[in-house]
N, C-alpha and C. Protein backbone atom coordinates (compact mmCIF):
# COMPACT_ATOMS: atom_id res chain seq x y z
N UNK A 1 -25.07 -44.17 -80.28
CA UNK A 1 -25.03 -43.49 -81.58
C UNK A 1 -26.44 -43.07 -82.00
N UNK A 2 -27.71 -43.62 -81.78
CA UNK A 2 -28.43 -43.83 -81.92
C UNK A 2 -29.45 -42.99 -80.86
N UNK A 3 -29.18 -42.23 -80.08
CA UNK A 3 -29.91 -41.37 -79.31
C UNK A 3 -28.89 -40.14 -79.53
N UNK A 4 -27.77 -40.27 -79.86
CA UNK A 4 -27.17 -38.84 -80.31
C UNK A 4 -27.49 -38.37 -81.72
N UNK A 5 -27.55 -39.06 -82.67
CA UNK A 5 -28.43 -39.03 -83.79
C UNK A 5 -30.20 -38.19 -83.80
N UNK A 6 -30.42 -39.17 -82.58
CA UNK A 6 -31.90 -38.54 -82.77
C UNK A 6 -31.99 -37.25 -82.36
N UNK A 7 -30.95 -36.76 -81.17
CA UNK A 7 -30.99 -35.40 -80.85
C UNK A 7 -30.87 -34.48 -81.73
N UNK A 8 -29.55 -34.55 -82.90
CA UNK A 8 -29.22 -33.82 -83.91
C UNK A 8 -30.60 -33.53 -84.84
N UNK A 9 -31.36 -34.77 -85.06
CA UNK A 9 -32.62 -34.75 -85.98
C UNK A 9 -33.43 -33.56 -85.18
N UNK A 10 -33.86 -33.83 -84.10
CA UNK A 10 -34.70 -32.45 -83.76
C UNK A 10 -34.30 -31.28 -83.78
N UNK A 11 -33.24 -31.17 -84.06
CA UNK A 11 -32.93 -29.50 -84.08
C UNK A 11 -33.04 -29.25 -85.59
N UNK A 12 -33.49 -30.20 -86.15
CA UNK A 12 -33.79 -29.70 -88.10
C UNK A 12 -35.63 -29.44 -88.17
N UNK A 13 -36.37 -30.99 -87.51
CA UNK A 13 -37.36 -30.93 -87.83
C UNK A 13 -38.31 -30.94 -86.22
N UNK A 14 -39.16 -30.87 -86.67
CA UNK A 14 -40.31 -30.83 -85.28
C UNK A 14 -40.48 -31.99 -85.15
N UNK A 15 -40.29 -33.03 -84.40
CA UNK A 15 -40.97 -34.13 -84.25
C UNK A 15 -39.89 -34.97 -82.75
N UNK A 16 -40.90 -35.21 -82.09
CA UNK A 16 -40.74 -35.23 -80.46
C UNK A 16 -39.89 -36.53 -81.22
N UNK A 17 -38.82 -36.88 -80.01
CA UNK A 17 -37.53 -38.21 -79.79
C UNK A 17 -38.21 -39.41 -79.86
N UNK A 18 -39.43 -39.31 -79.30
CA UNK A 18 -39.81 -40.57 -79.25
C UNK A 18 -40.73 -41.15 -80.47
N UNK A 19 -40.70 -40.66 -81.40
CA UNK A 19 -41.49 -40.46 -82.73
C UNK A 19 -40.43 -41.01 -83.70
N UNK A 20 -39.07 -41.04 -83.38
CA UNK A 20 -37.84 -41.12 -84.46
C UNK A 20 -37.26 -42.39 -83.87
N UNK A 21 -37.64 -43.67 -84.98
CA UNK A 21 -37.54 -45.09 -85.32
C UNK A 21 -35.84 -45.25 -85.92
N UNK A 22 -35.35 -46.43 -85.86
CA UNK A 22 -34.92 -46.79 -86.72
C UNK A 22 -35.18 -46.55 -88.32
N UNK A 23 -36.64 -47.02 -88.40
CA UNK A 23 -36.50 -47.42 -89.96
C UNK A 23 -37.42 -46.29 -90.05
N UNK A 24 -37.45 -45.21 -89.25
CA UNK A 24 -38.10 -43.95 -89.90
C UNK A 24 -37.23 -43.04 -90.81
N UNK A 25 -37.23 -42.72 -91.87
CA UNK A 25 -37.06 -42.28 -93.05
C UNK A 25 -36.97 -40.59 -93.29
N UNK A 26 -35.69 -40.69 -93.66
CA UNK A 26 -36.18 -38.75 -93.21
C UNK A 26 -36.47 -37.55 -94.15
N UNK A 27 -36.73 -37.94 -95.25
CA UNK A 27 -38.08 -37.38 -96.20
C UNK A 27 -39.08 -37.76 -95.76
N UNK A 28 -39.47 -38.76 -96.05
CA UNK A 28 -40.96 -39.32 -95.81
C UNK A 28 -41.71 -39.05 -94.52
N UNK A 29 -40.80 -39.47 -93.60
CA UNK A 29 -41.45 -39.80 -92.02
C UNK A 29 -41.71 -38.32 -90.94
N UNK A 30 -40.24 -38.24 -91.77
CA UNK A 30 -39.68 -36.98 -90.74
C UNK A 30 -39.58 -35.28 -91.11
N UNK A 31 -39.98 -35.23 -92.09
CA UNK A 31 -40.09 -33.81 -93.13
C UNK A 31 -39.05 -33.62 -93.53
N UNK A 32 -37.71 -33.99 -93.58
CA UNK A 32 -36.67 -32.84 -93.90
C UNK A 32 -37.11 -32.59 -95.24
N UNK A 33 -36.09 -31.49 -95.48
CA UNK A 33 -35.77 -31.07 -97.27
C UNK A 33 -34.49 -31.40 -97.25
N UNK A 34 -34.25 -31.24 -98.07
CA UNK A 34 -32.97 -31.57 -98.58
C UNK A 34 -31.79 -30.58 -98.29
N UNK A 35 -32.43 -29.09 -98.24
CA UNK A 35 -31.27 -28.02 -97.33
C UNK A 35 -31.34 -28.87 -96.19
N UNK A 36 -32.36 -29.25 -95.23
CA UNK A 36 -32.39 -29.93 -93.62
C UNK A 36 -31.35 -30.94 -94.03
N UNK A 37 -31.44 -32.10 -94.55
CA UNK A 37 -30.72 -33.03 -94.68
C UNK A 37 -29.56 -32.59 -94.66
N UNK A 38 -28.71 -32.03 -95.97
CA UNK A 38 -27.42 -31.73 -95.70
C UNK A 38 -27.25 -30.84 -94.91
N UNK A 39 -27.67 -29.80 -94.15
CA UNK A 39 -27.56 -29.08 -92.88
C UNK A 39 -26.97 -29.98 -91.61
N UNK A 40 -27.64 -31.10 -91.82
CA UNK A 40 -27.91 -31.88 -90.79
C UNK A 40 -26.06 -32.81 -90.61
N UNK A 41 -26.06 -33.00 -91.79
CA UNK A 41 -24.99 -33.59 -91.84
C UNK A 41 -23.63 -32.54 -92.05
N UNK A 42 -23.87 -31.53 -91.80
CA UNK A 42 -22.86 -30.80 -91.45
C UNK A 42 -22.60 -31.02 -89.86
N UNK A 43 -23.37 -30.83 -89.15
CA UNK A 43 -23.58 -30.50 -88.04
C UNK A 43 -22.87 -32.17 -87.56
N UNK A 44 -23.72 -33.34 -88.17
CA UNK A 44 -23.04 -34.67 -87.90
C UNK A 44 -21.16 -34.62 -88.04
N UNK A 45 -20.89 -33.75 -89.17
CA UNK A 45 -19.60 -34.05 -88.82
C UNK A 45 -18.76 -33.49 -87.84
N UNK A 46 -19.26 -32.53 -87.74
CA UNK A 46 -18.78 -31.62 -86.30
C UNK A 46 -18.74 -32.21 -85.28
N UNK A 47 -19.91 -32.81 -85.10
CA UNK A 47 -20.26 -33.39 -83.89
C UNK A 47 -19.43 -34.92 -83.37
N UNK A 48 -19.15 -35.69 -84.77
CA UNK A 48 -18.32 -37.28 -84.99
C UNK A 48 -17.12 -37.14 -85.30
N UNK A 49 -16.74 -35.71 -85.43
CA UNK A 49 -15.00 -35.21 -86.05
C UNK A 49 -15.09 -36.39 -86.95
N UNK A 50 -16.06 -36.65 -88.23
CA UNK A 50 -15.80 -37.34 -89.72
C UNK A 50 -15.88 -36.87 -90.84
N UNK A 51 -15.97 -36.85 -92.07
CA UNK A 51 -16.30 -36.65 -93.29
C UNK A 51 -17.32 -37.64 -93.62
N UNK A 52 -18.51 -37.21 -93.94
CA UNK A 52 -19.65 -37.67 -94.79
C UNK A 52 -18.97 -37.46 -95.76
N UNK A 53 -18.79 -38.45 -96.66
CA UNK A 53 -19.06 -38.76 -98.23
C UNK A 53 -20.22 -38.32 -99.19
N UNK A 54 -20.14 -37.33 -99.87
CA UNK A 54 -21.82 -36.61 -100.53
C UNK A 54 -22.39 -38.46 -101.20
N UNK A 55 -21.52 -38.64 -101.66
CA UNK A 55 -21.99 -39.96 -102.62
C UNK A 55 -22.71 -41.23 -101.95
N UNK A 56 -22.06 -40.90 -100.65
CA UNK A 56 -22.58 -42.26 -99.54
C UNK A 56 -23.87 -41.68 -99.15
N UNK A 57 -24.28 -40.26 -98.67
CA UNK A 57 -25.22 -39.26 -98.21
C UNK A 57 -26.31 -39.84 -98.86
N UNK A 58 -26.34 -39.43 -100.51
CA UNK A 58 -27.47 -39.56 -101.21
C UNK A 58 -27.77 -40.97 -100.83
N UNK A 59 -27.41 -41.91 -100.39
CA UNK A 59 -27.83 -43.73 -100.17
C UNK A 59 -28.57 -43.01 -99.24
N UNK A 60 -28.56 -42.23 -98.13
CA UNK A 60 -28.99 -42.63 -96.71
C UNK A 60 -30.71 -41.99 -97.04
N UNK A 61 -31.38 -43.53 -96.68
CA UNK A 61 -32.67 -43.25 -96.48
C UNK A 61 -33.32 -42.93 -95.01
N UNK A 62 -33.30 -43.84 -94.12
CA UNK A 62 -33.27 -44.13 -92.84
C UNK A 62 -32.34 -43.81 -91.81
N UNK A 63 -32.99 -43.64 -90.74
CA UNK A 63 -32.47 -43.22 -89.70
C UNK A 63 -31.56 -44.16 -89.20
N UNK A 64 -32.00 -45.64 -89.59
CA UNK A 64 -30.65 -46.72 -89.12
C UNK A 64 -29.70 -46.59 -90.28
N UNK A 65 -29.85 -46.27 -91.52
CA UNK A 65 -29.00 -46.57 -92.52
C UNK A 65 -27.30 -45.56 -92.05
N UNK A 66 -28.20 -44.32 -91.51
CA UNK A 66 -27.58 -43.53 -91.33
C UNK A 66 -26.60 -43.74 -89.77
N UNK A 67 -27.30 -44.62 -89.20
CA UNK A 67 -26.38 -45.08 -87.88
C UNK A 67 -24.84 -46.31 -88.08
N UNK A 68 -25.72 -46.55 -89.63
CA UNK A 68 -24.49 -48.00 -89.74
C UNK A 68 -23.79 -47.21 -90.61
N UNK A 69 -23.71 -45.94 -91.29
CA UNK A 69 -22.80 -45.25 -92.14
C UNK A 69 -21.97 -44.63 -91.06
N UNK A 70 -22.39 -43.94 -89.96
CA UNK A 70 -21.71 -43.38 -89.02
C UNK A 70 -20.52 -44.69 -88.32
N UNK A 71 -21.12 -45.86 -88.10
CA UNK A 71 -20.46 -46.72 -86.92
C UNK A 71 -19.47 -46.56 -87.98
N UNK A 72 -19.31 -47.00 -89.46
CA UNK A 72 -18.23 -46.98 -89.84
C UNK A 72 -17.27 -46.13 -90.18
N UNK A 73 -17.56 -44.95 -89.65
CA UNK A 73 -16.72 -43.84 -89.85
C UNK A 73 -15.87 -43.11 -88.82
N UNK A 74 -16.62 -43.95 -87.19
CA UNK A 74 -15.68 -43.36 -85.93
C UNK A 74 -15.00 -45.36 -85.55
């Protein structure tokens, strides 16, 4: 989950695979904006056949936060 994740992240922002942590953060660490972010999670649901929750979304700080929101959704 966690290397398919990171793939999706580079196609928003510049920053090589091996640069993208767990507890890297994806305002802070990783540049998105906030179009990137929810862009991003369009693309996540396509990709997990799920529904992101907007309300659960705004929680996700981190790149793991965002792996343990996913495990529970497939």
């Amino acid at each position: 989950m966690f290397e398919k994740l990171v793939n999706i992240i580079c196609n928003y922002v510049e920053v090589e695979p091996e640069n993208i942590h767990p507890e890297s953060r994806f305002m802070e660490d990783l540049g998105f904006t906030s179009f990137d972010f929810m862009s991003m999670l369009g693309e996540i649901e396509d990709e997990f056949d799920v529904e992101v929750e907007q309300t659960e979304a705004a929680n996700i700080r981190t790149v793991q936060e965002a792996v343990d929101y996913l495990e529970t959704l497939v």
